[in-house]
N, C-alpha and C. Protein backbone atom coordinates (compact mmCIF):
# COMPACT_ATOMS: atom_id res chain seq x y z
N UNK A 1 55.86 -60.06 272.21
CA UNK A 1 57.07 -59.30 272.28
C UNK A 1 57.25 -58.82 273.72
N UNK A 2 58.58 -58.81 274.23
CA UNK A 2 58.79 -58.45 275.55
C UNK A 2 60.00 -57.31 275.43
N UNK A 3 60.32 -56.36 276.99
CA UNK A 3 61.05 -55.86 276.82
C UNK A 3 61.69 -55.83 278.20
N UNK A 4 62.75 -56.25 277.68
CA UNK A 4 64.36 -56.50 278.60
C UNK A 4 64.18 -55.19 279.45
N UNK A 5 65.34 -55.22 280.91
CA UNK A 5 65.41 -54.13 281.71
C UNK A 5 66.11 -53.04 280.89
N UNK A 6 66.80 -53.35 280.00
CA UNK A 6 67.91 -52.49 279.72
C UNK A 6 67.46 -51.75 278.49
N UNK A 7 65.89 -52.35 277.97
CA UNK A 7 64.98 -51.40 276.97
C UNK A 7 65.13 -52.32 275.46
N UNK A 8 66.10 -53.35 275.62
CA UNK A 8 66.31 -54.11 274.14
C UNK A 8 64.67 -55.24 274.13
N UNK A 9 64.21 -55.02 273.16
CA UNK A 9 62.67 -55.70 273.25
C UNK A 9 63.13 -57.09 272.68
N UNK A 10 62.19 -57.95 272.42
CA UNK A 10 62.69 -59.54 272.92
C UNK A 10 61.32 -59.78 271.72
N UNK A 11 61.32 -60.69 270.85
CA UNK A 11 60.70 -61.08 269.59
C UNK A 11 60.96 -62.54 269.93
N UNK A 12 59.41 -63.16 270.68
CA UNK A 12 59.39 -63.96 271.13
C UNK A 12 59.73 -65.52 270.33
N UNK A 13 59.00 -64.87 268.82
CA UNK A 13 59.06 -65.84 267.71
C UNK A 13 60.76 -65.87 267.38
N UNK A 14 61.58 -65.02 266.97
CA UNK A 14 62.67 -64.87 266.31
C UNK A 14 63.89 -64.31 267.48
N UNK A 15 63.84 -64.30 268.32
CA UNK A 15 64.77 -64.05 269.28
C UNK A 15 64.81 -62.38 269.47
N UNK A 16 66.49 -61.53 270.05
CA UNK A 16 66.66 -60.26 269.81
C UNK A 16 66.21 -59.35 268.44
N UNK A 17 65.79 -58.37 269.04
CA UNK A 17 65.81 -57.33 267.39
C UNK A 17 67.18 -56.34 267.58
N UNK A 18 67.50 -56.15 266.43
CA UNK A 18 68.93 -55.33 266.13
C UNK A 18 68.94 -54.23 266.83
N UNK A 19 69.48 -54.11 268.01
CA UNK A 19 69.90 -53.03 269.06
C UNK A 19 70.59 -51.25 268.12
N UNK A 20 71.21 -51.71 266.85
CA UNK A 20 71.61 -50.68 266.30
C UNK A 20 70.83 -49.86 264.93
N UNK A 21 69.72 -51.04 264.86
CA UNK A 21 68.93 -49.97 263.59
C UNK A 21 68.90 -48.80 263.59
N UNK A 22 68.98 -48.21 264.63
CA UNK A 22 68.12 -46.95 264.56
C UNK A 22 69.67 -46.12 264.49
N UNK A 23 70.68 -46.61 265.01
CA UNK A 23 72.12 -46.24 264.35
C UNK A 23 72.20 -45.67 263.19
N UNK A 24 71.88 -46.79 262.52
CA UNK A 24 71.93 -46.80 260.72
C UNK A 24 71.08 -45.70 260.32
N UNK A 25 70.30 -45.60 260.71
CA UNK A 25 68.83 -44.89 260.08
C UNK A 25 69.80 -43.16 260.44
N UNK A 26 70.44 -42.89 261.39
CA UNK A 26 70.77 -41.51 261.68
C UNK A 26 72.09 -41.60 261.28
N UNK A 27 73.15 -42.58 260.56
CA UNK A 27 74.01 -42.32 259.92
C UNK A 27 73.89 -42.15 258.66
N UNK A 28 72.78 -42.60 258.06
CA UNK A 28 72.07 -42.43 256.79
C UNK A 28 71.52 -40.62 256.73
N UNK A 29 70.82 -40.47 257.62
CA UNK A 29 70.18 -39.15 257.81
C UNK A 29 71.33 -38.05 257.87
N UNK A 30 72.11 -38.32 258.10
CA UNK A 30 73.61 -37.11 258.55
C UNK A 30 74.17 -37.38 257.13
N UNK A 31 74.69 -38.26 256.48
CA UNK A 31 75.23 -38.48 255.58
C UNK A 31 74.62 -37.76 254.09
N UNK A 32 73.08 -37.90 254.15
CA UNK A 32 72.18 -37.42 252.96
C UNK A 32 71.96 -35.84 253.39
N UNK A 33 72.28 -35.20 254.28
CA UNK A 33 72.03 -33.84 254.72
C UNK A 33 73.51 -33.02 254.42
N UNK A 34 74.69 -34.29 254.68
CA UNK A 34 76.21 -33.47 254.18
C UNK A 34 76.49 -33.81 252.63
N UNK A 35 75.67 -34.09 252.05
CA UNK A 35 75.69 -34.57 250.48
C UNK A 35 75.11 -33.28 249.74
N UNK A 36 73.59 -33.68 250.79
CA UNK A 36 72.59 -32.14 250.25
C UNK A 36 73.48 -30.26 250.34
N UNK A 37 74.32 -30.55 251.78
CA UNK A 37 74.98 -29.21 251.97
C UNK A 37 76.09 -28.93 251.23
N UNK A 38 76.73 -29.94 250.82
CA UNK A 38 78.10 -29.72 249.87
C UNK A 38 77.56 -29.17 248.39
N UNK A 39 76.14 -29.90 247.81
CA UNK A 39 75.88 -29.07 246.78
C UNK A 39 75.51 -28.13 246.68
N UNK A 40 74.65 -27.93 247.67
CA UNK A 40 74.38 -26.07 248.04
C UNK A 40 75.00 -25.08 248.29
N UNK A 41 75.87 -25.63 248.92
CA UNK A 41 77.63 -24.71 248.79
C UNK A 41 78.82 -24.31 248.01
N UNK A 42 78.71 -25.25 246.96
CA UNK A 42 79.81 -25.49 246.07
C UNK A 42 79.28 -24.42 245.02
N UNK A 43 78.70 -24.12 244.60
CA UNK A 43 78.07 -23.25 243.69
C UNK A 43 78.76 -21.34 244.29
N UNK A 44 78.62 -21.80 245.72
CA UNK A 44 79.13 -20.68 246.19
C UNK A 44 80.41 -20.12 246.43
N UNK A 45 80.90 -21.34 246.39
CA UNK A 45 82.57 -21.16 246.66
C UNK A 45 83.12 -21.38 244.79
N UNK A 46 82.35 -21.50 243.89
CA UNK A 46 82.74 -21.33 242.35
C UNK A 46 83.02 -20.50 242.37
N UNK A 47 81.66 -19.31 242.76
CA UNK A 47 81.73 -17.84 242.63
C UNK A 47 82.96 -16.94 242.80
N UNK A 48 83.86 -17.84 244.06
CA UNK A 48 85.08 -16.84 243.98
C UNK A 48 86.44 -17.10 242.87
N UNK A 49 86.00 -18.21 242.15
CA UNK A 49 86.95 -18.66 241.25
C UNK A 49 87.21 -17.24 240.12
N UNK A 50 88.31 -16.68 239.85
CA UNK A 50 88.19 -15.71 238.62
C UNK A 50 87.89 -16.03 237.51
N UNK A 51 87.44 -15.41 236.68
CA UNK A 51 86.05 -14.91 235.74
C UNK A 51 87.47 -15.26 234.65
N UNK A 52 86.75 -15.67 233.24
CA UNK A 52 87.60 -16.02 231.97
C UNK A 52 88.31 -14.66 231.33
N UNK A 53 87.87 -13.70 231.52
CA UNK A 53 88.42 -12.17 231.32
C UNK A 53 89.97 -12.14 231.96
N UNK A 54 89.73 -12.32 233.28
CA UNK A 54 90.92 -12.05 234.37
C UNK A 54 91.76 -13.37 234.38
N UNK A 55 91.69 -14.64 234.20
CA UNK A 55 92.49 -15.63 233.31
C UNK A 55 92.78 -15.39 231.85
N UNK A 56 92.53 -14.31 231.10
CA UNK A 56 92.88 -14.38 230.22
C UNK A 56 94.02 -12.88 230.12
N UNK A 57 93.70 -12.64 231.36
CA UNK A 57 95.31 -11.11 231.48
C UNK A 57 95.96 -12.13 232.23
N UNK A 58 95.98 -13.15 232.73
CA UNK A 58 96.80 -13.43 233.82
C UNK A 58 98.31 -13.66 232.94
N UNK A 59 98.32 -13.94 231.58
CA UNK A 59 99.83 -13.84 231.27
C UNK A 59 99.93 -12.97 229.88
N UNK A 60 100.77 -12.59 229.80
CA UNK A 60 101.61 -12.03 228.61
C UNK A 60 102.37 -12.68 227.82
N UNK A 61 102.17 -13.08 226.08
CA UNK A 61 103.16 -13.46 225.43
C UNK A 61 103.87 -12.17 224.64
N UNK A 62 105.19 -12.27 224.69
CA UNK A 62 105.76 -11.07 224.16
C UNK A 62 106.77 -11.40 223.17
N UNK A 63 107.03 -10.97 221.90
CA UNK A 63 107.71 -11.18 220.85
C UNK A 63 108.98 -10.26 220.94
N UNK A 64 110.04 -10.63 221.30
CA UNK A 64 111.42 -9.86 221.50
C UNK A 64 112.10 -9.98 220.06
N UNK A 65 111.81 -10.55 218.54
CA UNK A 65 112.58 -11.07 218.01
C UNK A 65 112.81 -9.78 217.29
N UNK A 66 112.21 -8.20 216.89
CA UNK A 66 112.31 -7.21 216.50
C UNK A 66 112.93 -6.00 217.58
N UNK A 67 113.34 -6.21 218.51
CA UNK A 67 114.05 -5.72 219.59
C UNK A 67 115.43 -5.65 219.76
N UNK A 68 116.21 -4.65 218.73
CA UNK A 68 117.29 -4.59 218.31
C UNK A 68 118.42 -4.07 219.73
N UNK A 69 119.90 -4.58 220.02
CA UNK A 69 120.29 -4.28 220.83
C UNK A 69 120.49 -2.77 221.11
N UNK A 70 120.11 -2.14 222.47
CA UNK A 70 119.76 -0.88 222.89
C UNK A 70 118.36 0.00 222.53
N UNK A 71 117.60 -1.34 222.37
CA UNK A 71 116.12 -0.84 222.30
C UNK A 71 115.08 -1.20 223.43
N UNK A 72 114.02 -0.70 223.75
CA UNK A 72 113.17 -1.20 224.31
C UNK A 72 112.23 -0.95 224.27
N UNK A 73 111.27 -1.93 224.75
CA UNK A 73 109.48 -1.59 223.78
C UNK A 73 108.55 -1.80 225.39
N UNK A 74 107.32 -0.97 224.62
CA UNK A 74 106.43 -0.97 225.67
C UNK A 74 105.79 -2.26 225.48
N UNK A 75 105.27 -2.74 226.61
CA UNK A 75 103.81 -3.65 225.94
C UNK A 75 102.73 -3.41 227.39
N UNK A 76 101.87 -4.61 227.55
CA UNK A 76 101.01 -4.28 228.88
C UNK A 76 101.10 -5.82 229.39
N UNK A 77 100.73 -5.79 230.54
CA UNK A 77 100.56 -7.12 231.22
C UNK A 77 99.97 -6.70 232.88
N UNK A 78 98.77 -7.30 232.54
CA UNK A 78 97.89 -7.29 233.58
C UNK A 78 97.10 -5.84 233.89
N UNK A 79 97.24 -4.72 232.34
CA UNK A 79 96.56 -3.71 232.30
C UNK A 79 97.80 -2.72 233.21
N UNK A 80 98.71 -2.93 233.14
CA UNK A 80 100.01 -2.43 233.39
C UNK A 80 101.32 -2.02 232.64
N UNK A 81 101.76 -1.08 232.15
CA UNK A 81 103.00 -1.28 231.26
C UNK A 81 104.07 -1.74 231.45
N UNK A 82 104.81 -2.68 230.53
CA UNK A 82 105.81 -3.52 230.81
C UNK A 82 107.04 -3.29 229.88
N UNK A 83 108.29 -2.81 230.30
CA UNK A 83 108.99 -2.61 229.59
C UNK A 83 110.33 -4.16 229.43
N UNK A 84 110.75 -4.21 227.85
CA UNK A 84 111.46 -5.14 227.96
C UNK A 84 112.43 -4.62 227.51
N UNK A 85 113.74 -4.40 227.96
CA UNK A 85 115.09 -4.04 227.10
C UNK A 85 116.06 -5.04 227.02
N UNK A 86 116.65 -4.64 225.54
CA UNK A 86 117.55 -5.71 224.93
C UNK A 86 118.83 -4.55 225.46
N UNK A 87 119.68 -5.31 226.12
CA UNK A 87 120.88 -4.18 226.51
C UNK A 87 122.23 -4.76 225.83
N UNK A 88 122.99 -3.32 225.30
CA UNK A 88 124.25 -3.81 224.91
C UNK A 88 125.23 -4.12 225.47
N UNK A 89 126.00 -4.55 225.17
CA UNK A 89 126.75 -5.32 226.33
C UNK A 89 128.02 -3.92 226.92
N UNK A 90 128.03 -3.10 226.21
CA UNK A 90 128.07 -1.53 227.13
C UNK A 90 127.01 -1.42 228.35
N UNK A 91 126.03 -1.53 228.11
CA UNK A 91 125.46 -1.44 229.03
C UNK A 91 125.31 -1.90 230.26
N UNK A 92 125.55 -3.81 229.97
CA UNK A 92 125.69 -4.68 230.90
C UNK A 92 126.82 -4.47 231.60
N UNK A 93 127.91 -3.96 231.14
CA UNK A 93 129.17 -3.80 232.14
C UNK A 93 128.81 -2.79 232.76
N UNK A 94 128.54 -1.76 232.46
CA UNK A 94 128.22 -0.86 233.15
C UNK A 94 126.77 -0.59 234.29
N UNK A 95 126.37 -1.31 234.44
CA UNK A 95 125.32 -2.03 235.12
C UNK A 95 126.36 -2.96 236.10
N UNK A 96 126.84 -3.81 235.64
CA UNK A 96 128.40 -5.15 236.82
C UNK A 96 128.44 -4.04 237.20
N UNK A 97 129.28 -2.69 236.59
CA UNK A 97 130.53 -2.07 237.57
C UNK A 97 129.86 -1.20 238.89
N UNK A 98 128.54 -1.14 238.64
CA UNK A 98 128.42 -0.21 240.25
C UNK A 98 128.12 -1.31 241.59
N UNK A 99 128.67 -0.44 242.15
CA UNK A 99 128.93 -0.84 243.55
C UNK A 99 127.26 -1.02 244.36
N UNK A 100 126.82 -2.70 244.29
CA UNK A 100 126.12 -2.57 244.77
C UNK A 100 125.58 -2.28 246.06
N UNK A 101 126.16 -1.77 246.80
CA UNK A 101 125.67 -1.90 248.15
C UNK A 101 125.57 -0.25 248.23
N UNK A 102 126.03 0.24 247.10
CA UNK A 102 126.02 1.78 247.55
C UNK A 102 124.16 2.48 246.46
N UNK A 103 123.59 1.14 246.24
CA UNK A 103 122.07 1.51 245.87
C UNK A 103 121.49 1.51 247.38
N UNK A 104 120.18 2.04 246.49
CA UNK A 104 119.27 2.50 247.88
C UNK A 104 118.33 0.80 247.95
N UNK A 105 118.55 0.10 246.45
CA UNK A 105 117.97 -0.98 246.82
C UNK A 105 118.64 -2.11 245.85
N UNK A 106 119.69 -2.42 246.56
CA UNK A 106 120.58 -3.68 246.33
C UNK A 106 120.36 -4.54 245.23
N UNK A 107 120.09 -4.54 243.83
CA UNK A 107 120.43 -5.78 243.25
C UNK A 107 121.00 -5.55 241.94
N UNK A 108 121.86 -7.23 241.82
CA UNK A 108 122.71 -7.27 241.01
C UNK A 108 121.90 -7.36 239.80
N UNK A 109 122.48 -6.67 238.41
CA UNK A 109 121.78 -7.07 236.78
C UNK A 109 121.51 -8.67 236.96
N UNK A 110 122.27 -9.69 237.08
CA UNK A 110 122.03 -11.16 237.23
C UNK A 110 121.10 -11.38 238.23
N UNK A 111 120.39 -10.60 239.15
CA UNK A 111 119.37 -11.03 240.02
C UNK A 111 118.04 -10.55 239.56
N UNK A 112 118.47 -9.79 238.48
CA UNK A 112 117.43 -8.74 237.39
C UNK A 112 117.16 -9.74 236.42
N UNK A 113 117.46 -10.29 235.99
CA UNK A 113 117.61 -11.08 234.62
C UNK A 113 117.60 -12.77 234.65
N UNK A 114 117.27 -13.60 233.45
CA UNK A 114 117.30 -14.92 233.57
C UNK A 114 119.05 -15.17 233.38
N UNK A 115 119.38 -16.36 234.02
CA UNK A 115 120.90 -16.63 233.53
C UNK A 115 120.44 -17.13 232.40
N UNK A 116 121.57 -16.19 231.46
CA UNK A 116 122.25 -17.05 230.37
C UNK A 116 121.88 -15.82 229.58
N UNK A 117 120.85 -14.96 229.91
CA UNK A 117 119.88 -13.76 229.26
C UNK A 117 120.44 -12.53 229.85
N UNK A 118 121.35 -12.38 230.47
CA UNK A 118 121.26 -11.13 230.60
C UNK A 118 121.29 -9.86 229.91
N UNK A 119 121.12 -10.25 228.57
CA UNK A 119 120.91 -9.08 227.64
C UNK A 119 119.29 -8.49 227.70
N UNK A 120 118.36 -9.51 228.27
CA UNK A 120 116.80 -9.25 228.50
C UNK A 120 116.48 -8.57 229.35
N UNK A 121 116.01 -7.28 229.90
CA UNK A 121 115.45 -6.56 231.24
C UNK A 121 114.03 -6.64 230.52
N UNK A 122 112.90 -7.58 231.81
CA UNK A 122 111.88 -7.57 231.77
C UNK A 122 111.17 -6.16 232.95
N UNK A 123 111.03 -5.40 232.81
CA UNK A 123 110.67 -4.84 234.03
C UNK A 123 108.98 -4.32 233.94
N UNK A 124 108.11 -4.44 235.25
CA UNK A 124 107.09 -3.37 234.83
C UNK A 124 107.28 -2.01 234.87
N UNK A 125 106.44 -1.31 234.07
CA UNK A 125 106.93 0.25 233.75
C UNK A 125 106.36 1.16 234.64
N UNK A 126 106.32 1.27 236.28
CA UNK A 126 105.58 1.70 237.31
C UNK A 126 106.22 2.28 237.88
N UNK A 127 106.38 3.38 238.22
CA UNK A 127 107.51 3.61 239.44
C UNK A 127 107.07 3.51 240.52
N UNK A 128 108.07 3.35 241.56
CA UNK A 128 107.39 3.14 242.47
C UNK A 128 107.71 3.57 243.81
N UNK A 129 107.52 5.49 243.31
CA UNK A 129 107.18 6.02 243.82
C UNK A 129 105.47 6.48 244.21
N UNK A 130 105.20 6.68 243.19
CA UNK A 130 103.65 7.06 243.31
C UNK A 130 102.78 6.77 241.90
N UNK A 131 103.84 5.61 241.34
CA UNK A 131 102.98 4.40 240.23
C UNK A 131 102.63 5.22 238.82
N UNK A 132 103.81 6.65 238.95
CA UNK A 132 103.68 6.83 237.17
C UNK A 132 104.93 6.07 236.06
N UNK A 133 104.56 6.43 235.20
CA UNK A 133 104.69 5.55 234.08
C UNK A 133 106.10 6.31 233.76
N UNK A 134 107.60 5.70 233.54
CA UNK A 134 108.53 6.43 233.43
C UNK A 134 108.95 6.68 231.81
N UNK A 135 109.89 7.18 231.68
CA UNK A 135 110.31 7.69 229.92
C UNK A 135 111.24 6.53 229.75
N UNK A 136 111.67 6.11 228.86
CA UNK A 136 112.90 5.91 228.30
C UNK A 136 112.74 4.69 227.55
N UNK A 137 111.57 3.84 227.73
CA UNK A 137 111.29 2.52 226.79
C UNK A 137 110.86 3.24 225.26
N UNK A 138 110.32 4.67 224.96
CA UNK A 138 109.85 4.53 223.73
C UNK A 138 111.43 5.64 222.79
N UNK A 139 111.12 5.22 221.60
CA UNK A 139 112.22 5.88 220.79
C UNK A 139 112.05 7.78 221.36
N UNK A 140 113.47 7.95 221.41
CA UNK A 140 113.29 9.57 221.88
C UNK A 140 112.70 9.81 223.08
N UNK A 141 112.71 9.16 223.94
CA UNK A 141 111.96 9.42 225.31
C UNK A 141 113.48 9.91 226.33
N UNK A 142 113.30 10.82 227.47
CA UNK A 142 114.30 10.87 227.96
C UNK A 142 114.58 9.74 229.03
N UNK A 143 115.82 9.51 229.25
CA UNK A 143 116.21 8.57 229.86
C UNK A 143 116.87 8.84 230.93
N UNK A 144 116.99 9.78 231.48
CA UNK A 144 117.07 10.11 232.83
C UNK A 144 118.81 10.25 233.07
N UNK A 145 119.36 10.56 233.78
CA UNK A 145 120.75 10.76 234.60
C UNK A 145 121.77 9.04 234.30
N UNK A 146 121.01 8.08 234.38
CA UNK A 146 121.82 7.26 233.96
C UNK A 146 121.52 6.40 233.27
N UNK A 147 120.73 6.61 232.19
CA UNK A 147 120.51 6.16 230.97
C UNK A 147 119.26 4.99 230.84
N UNK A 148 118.85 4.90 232.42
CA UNK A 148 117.67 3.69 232.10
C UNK A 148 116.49 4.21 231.50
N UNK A 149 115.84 4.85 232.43
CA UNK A 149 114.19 5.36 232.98
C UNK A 149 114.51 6.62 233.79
N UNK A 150 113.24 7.68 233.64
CA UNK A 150 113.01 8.53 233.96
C UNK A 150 111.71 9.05 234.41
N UNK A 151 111.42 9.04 235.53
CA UNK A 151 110.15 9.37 236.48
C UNK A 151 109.79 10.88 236.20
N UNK A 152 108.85 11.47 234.91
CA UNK A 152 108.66 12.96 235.00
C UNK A 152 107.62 13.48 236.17
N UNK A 153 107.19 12.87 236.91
CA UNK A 153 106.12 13.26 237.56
C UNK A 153 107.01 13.65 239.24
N UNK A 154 108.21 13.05 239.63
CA UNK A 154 108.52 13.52 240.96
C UNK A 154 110.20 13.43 240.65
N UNK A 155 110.78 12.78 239.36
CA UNK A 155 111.99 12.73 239.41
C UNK A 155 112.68 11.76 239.07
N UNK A 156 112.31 10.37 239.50
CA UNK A 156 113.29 9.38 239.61
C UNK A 156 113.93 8.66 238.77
N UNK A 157 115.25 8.84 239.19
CA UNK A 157 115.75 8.02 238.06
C UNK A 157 116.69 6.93 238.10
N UNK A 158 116.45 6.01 236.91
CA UNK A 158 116.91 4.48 236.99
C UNK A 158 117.79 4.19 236.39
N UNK A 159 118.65 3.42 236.32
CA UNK A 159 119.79 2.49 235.77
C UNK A 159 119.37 2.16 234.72
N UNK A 160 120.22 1.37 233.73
CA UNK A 160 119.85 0.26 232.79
C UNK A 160 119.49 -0.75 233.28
N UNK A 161 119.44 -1.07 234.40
CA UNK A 161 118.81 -2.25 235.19
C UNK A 161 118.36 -1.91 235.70
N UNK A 162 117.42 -1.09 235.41
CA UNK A 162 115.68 -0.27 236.24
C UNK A 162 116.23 -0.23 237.85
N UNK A 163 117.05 -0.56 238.80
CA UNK A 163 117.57 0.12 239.53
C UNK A 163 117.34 1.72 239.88
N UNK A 164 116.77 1.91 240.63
CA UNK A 164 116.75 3.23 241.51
C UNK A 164 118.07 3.99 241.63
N UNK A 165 118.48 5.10 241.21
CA UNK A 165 119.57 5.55 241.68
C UNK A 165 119.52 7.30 242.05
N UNK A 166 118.40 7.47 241.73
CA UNK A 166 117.81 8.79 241.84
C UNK A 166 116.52 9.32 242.26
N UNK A 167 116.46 10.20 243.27
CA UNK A 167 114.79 10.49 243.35
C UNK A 167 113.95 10.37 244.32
N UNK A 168 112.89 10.12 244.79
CA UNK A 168 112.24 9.57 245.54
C UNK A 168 111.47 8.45 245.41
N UNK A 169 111.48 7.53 244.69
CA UNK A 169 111.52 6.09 244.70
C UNK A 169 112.07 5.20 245.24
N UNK A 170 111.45 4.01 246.34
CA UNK A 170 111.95 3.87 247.29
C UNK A 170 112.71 2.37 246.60
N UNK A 171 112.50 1.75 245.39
CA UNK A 171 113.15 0.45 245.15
C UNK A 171 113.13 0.63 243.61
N UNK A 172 113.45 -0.26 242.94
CA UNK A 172 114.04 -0.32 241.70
C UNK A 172 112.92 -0.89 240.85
N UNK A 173 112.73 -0.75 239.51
CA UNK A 173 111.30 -1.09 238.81
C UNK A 173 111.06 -2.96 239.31
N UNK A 174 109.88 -3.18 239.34
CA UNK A 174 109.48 -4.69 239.81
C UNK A 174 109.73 -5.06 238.43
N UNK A 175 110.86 -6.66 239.04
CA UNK A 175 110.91 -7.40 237.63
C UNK A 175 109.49 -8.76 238.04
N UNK A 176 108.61 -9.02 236.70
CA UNK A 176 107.92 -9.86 237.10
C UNK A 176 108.11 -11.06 236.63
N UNK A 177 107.25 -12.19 237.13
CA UNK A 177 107.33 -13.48 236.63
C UNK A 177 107.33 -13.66 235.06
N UNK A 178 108.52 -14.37 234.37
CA UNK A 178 107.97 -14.21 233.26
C UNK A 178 109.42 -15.55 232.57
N UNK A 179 109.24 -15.96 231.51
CA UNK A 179 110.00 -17.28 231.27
C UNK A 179 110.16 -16.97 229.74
N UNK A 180 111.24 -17.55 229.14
CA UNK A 180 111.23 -17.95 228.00
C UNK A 180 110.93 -19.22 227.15
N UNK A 181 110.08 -19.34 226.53
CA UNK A 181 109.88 -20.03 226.02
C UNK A 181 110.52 -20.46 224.53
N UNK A 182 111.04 -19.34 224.10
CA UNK A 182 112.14 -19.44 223.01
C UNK A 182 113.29 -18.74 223.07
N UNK A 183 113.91 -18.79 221.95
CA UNK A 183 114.57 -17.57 221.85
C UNK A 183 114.32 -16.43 221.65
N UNK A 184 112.91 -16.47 221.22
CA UNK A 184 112.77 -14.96 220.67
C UNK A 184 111.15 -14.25 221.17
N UNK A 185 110.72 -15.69 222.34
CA UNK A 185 109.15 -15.50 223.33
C UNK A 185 109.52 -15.23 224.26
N UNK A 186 109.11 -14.44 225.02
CA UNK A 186 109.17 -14.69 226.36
C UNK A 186 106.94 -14.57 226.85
N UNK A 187 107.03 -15.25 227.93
CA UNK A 187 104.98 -15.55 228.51
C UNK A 187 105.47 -14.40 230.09
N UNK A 188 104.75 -13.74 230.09
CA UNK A 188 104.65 -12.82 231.57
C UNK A 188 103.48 -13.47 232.17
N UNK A 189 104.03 -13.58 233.30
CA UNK A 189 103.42 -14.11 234.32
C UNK A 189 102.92 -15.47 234.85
């Protein structure tokens, strides 16, 4: 065996030996070390996946079909209270007729509501002023200055379209994600 200037050794019997073995051998070695690290890792990055508890608040099914017009019921979603009102269609006009731009936070009942539904107010039951729980979803609860919701803890008070129109609450109840699935289901979140 001999060896060339340039370090490639010379196999006197069989000619050159493969200049790149030793290539292979450390693309092999890198390859079995990012195989070994992806499983050692992955276990770790599971960990931040949420837990079957917290997938199992992640939605709300809610039964509207006992929700007579000018009623509204409590329920929870996401360990939160959620109010849904069936509004009469007194109500809904009167909800159109104010002047939106003269709220402290702009929106129309139809930007509140699914089209075609606007008899449905999904809202959560939070105020959000300082996140107490307002009156007017349960039978006999007061309903504040204009007939929605009523904040007893600082004041505020809401529309029939959970609209802000009173108080120190700086926006109108959060409407959340939520779909119908029937006529008479709606799934939160």
């Amino acid at each position: 065996m001999a060896t060339l200037e340039d370090g490639v050794t010379v196999d006197q019997d069989h000619g050159l030996e493969n200049p790149r073995r030793r290539d292979y051998l450390q693309y092999a070695a890198v390859a079995f070390a990012g195989v070994g690290g992806a499983v050692a890792v992955l276990p770790l990055i599971n960990q931040m996946n949420p837990s079957a508890d917290v997938l199992a608040l992640s939605t709300t099914e809610v039964d509207i079909s006992a929700i007579e017009a000018g009623q509204a019921i409590k329920a929870s979603f996401r360990k939160q209270p959620l109010f849904v009102r069936h509004l009469t269609q007194a109500e809904i006009d009167e909800a159109n007729a104010v002047q939106v731009s003269s709220l402290r936070d702009p929106q129309t009942l139809a930007e509140r509501t699914k089209e075609g539904k606007a008899q449905w107010l999904v809202t959560l039951g939070v105020c959000t002023h300082l996140g107490c729980v307002p009156l007017g979803a349960g039978e006999g609860e007061a309903k504040g200055d204009f007939g929605g919701y009523f904040c007893p803890c600082h004041g505020s008070h809401y529309d029939t379209a959970a609209r802000i129109r009173k108080g120190p609450a700086p926006s109108n109840l959060a409407v959340p994600d939520y779909q119908f699935t029937s006529d008479t289901v709606i799934v939160v979140g």
